[in-house]
Protein backbone atom coordinates (compact mmCIF):
# COMPACT_ATOMS: atom_id res chain seq x y z
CA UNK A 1 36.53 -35.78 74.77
CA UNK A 2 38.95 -38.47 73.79
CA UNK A 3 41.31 -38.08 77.51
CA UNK A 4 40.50 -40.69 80.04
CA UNK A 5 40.63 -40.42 84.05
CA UNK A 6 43.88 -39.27 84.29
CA UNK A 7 43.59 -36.95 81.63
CA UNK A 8 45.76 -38.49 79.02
CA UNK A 9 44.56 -38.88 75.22
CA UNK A 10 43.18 -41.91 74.20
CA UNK A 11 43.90 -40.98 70.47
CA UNK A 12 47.31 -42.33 70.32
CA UNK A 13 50.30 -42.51 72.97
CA UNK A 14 52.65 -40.46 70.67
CA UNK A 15 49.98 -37.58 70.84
CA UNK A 16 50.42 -37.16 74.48
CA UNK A 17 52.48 -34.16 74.40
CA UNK A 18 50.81 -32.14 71.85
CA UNK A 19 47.15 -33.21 71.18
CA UNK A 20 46.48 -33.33 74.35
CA UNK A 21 47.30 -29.96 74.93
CA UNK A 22 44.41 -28.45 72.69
CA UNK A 23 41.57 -31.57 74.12
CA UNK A 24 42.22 -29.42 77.03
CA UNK A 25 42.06 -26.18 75.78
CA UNK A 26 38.41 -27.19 74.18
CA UNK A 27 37.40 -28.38 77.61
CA UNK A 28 38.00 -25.36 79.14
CA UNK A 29 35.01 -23.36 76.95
CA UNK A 30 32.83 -25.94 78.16
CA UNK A 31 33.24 -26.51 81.83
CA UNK A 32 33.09 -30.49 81.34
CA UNK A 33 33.04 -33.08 79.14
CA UNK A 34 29.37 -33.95 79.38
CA UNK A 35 28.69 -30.02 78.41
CA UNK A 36 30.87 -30.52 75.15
CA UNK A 37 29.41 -34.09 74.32
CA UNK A 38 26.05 -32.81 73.94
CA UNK A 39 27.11 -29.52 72.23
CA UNK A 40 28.73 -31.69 69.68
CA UNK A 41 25.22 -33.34 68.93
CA UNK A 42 27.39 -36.56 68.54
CA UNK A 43 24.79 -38.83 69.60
CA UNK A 44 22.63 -37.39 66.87
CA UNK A 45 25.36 -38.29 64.47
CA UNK A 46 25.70 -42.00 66.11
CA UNK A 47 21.78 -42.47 65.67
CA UNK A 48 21.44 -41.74 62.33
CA UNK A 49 24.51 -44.33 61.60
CA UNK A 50 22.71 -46.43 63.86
CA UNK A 51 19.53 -45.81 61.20
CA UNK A 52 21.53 -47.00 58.51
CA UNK A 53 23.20 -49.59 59.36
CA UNK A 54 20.01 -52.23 58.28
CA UNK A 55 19.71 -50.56 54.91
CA UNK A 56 23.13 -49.15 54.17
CA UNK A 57 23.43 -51.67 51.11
CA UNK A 58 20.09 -50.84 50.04
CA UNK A 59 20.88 -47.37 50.21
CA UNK A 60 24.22 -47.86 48.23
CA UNK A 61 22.33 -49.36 45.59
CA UNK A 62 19.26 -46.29 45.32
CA UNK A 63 22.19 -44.03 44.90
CA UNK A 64 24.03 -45.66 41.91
CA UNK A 65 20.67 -46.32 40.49
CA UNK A 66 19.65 -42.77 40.54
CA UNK A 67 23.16 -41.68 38.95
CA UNK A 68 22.39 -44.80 35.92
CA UNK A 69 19.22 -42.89 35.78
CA UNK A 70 20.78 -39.47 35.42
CA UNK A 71 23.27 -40.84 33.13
CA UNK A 72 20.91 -42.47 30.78
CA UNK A 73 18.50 -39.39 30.53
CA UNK A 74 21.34 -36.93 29.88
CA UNK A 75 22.39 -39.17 26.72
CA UNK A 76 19.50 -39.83 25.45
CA UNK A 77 18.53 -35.80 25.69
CA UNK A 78 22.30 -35.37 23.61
CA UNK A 79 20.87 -37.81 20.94
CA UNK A 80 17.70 -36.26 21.15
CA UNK A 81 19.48 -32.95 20.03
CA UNK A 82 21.81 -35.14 17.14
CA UNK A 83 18.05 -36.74 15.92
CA UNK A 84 16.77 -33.30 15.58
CA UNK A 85 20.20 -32.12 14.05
CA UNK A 86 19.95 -34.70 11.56
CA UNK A 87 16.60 -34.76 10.81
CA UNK A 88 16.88 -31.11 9.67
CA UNK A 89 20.30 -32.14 8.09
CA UNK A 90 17.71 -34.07 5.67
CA UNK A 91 15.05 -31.98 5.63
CA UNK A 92 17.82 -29.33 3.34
CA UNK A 93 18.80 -32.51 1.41
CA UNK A 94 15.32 -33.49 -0.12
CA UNK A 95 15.04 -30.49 -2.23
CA UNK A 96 18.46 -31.42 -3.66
CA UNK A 97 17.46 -35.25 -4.55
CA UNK A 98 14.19 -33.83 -5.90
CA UNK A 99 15.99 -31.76 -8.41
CA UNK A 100 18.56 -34.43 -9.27
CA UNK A 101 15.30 -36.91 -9.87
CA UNK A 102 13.90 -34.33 -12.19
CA UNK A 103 17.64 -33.66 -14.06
CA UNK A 104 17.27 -37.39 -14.51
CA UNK A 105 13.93 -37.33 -15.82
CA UNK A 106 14.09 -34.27 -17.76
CA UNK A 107 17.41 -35.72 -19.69
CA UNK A 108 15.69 -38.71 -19.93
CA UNK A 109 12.81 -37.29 -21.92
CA UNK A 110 15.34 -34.86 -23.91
CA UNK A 111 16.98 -37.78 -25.10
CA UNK A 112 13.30 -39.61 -26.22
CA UNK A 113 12.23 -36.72 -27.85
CA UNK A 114 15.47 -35.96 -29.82
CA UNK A 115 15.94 -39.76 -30.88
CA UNK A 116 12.30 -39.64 -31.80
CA UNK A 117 12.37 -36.31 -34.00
CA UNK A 118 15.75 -38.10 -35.48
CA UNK A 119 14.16 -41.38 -36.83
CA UNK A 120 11.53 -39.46 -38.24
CA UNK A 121 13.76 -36.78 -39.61
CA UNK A 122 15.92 -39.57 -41.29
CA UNK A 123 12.63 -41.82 -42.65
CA UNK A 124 11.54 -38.82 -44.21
CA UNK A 125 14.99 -38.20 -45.97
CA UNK A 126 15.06 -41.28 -46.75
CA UNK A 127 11.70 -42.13 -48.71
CA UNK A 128 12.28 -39.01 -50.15
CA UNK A 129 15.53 -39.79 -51.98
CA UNK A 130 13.99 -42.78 -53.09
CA UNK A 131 11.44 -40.83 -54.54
CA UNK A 132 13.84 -38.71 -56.68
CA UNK A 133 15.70 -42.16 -57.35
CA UNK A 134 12.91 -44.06 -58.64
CA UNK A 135 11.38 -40.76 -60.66
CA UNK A 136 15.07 -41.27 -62.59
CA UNK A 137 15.05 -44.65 -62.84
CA UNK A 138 11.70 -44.95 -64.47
CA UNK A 139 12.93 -41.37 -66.81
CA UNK A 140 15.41 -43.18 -67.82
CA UNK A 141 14.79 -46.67 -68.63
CA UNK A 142 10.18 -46.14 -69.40
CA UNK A 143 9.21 -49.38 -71.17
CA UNK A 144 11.67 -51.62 -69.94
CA UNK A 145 9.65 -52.73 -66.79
CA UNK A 146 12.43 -55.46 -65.14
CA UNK A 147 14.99 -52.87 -65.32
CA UNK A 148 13.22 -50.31 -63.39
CA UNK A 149 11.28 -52.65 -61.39
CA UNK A 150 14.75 -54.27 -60.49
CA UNK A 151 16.79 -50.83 -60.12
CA UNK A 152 14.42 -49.61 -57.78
CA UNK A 153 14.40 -52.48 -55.85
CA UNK A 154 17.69 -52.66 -55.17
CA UNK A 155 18.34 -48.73 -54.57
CA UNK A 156 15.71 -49.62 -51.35
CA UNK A 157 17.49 -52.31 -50.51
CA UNK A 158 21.19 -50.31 -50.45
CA UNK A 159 18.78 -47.19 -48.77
CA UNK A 160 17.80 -49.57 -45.63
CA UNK A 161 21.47 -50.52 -45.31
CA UNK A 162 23.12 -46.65 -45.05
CA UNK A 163 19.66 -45.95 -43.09
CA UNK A 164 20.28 -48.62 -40.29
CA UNK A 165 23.85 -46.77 -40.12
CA UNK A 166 22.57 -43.71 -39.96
CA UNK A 167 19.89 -44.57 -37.35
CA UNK A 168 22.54 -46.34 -35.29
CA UNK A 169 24.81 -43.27 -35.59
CA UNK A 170 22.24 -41.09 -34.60
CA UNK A 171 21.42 -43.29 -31.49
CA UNK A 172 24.81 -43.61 -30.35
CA UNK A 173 25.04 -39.66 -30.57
CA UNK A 174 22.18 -39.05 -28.02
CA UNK A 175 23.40 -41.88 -25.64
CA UNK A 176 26.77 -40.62 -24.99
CA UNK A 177 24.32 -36.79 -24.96
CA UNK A 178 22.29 -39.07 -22.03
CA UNK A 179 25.16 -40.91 -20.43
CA UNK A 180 27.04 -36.79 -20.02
CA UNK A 181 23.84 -35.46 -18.53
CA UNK A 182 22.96 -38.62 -16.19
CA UNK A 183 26.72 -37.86 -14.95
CA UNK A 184 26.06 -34.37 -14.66
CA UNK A 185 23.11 -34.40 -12.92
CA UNK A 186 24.82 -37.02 -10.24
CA UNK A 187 27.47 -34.92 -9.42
CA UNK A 188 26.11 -31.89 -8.93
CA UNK A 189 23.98 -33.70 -6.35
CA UNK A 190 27.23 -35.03 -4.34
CA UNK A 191 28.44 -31.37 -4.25
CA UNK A 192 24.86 -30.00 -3.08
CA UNK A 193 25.34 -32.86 -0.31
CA UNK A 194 29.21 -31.81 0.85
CA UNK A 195 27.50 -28.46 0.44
CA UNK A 196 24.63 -28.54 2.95
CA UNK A 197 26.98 -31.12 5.22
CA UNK A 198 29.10 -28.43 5.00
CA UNK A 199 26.42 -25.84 6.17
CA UNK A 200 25.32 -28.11 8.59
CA UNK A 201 28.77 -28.37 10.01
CA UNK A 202 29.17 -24.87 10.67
CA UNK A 203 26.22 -23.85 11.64
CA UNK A 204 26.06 -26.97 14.31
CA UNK A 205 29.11 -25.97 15.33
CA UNK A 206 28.91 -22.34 16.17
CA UNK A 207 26.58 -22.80 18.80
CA UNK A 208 29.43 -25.18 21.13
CA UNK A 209 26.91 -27.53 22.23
CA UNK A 210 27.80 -30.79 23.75
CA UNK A 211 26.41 -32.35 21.31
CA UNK A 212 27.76 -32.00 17.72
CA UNK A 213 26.17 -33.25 14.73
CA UNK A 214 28.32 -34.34 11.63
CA UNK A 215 27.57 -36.77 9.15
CA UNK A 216 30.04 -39.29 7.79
CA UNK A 217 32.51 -38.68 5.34
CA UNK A 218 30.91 -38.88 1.69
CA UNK A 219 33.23 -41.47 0.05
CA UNK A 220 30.80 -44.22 -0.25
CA UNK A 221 32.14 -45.09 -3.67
CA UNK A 222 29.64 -42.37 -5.25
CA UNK A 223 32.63 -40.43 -6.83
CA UNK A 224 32.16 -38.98 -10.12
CA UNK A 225 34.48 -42.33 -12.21
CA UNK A 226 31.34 -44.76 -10.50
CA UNK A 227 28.83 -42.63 -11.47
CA UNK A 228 30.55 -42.40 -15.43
CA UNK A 229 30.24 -46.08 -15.53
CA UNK A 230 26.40 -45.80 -16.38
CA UNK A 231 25.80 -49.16 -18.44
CA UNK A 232 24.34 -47.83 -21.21
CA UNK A 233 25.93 -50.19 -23.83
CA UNK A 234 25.06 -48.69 -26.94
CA UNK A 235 25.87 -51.88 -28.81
CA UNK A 236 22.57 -53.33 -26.83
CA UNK A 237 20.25 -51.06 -28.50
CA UNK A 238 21.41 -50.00 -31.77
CA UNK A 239 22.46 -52.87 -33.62
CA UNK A 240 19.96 -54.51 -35.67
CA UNK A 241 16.53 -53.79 -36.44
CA UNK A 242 15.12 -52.93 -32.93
CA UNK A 243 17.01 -49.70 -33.11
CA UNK A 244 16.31 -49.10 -36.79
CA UNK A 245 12.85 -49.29 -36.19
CA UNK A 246 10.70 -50.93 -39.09
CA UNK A 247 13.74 -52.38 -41.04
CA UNK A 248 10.40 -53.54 -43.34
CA UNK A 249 11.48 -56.71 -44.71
CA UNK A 250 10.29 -57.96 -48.06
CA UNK A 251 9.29 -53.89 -49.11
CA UNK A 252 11.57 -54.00 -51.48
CA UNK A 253 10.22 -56.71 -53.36
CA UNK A 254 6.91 -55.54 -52.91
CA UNK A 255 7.65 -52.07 -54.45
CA UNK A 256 9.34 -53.69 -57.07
CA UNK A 257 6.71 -56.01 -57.94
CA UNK A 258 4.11 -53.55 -57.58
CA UNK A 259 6.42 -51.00 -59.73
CA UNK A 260 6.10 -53.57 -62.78
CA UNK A 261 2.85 -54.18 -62.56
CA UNK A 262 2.44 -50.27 -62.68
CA UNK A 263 4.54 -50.23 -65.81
CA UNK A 264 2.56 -52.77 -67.45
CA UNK A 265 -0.29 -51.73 -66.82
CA UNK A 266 0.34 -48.43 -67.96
CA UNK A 267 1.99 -50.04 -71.16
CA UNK A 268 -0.90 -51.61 -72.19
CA UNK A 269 -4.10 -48.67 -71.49
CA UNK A 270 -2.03 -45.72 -73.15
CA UNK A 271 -1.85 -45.54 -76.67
CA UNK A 272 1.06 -44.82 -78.88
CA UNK A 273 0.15 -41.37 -79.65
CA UNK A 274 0.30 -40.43 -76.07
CA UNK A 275 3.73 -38.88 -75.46
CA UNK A 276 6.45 -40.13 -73.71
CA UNK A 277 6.74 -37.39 -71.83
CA UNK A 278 3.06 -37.93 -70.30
CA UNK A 279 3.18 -41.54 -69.88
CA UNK A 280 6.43 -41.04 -67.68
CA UNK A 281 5.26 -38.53 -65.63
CA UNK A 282 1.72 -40.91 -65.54
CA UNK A 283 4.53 -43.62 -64.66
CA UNK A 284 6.36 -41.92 -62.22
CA UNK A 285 3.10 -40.64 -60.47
CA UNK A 286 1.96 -44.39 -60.02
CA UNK A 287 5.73 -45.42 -58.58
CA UNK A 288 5.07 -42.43 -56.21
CA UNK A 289 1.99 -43.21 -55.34
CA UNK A 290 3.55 -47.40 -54.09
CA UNK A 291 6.32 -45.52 -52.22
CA UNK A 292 4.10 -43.23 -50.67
CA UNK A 293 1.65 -46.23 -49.25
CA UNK A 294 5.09 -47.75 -48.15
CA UNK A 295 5.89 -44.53 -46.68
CA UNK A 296 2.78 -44.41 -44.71
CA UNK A 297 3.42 -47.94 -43.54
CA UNK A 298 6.66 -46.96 -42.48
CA UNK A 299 6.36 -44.15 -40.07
CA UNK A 300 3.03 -45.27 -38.84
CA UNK A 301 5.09 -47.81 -37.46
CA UNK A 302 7.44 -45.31 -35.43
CA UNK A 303 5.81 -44.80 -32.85
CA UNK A 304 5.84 -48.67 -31.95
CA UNK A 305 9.65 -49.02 -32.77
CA UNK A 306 10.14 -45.61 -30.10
CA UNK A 307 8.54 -47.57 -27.49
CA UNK A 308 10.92 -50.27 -27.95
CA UNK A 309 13.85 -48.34 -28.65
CA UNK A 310 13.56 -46.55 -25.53
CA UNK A 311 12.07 -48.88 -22.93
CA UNK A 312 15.42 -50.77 -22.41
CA UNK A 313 16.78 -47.80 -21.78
CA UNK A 314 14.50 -45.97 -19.70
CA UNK A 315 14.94 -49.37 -17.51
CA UNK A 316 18.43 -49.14 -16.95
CA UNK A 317 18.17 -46.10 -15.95
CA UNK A 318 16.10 -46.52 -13.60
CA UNK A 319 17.81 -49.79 -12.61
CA UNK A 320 20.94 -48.06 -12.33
CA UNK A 321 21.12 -44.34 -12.09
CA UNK A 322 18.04 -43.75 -10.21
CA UNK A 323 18.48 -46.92 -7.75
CA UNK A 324 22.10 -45.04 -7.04
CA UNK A 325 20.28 -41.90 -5.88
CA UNK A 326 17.91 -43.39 -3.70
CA UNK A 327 20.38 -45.45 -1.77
CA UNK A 328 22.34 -42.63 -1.54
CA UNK A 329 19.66 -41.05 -0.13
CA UNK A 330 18.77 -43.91 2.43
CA UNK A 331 22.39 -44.54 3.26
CA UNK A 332 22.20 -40.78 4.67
CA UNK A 333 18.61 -41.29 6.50
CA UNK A 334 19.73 -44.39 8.13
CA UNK A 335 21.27 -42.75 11.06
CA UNK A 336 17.38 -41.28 11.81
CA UNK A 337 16.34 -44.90 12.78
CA UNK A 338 19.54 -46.14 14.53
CA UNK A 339 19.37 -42.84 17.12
CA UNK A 340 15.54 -43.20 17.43
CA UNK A 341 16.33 -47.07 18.00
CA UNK A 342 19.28 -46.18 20.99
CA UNK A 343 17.07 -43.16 21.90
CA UNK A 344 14.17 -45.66 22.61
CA UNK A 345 16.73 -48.56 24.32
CA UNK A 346 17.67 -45.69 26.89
CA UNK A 347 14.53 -44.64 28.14
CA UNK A 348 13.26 -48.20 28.38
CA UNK A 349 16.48 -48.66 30.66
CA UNK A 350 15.75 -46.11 32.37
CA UNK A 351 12.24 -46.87 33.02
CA UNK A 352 13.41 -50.27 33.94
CA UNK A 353 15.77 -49.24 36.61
CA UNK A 354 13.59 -46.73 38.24
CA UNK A 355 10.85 -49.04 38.51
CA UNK A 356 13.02 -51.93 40.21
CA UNK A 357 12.30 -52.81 43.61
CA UNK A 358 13.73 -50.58 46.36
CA UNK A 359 17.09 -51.83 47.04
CA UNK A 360 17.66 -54.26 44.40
CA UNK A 361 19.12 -54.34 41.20
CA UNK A 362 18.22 -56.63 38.33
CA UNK A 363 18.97 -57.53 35.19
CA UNK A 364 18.15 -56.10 31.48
């Protein structure tokens, strides 16, 4: 339609001599120009531009709003899929960190229980050399009451000395037990969490979905050298008499106080025709029967000195090798709450930009 009167295109000058030719040829299936105007529904065309031309701003501005809108909902439906990828990424964790929690506790109470049977075991041993000490002592030297009171004293004294090594040794035994089981039970949690990552990994990505779960990389200083570094300073608990448990101070002067007044006693209510033999088994019987009521004394008293013992250490454990596990264990849920968090920010943009005005944009 673009020729004018003479029949020469209006398009451009320079498209005279071949442009031209075809507006013609188009003419001629129509019969004239008004024929091919209206076939070309041009005016149709021209009225919806006309239609627009209040609103075409407005317009501009629907459509990018709709494509923030699409935009947003499509990424918040990937990290709708990652929430649900981690969330069951967890889910196969917990019944890891519940049996590492129960390796703890279980070595925990290994340890109590062996250190507890120990003490006892070595109280026992003790009183009952002192037993077979004081039975010679008082074989040997009847009727001379400061010797044997004396001897025996100071064969308790040199016992409670070896026994606070012993009890010290035995101590430092079960820590470093403790200390190799704690370590064990950490690492094989680390592996069962590179093991279900691993799992996760694979099984994530064998479906080739857009969006792909993967956890970070497990450094987070929780190697096995920071986890061998348990501060169970064995110095802390078994020097002195805490660890020893009842060191009982002054028992040995008792018993050997109470040991001569046996002796004189006994002197003085048997006759001389009683034999020797019969007043030092009497004699030894009555020694017995002090270091049996000191025996008594003594491991009634173990259960206290256990609680002791083992409180410190039961609280740095917990302070320490337990508080490690559960941050471990938060460190890997945190991601939950940050996706729900950006999951929640996107829909409330999105809400916000579909409920703006028609036509206008504003700000978040």
């Amino acid at each position: 339609l673009a020729i004018d009167a003479s029949g020469r295109t209006t398009i451009h000058p320079s498209r005279d001599r071949d442009l031209v030719v075809q507006q013609r040829n188009y003419l001629k299936h129509f019969g004239s120009p008004k024929a091919m105007h209206e076939f070309s529904q041009i005016q149709q065309v021209a009225a919806v531009l006309q239609t627009k031309l209040g609103t075409f701003k407005e317009d501009i501005i629907e459509s990018n709003k709709t494509k923030v809108s699409e935009l947003l909902s499509e990424n918040a439906e990937v990290l709708e899929k990652t929430l649900k990828d981690h969330q069951a990424f967890m889910a196969k964790l917990a019944p890891e960190f519940s049996k590492c929690r129960t390796s703890i506790s279980e070595a925990l109470r290994t340890f109590e229980r062996l250190v507890s049977a120990g003490r006892r075991n070595l109280w026992i041993e003790f009183f009952n050399d002192l037993t077979e000490q004081a039975n010679a002592t008082v074989a040997t030297h009847f009727g001379d009451n400061d010797i044997i009171s004396g001897q025996i004293q100071r064969e308790f004294k040199s016992g409670q000395v070896h026994m606070g090594e012993r009890l010290e040794s035995l101590l430092e035994e079960h820590l470093k037990t403790l200390q190799a089981d704690l370590q064990q039970a950490l690492e094989r949690l680390l592996q069962d969490v590179q093991r279900v990552d691993f799992q996760q990994r694979l099984a994530v990505g064998s479906m080739h979905q857009k969006a792909v779960y993967q956890t970070a990389p497990l450094d987070m200083g929780l190697g096995a050298k920071d986890w061998g570094s348990i501060a169970l300073n064995v110095g802390s608990y078994a020097a002195t008499g805490a660890s020893i448990g009842s060191a009982f101070p002054g028992l040995g002067t008792v018993i050997g106080a109470a040991i001569g007044a046996v002796m004189g006693l006994l002197m003085s209510a048997f006759n001389f025709f009683t034999s020797k033999e019969k007043r030092t088994r009497k004699a030894q019987a009555q020694v017995q029967a002090k270091i049996d009521e000191t025996r008594d004394e003594a491991m009634g008293g173990l259960a206290d000195g256990d609680r002791q013992l083992m409180a410190p250490i039961r609280d740095e454990v917990n302070s320490t090798v337990l508080r490690q596990v559960e941050a471990l264990y938060t460190n890997l849920n945190r991601p939950e709450a940050i996706i729900e968090q950006q999951i929640a920010l996107m829909r409330r943009i999105q809400r916000s930009v579909e409920n703006m005005p028609h036509g206008t944009i504003q700000a978040i």
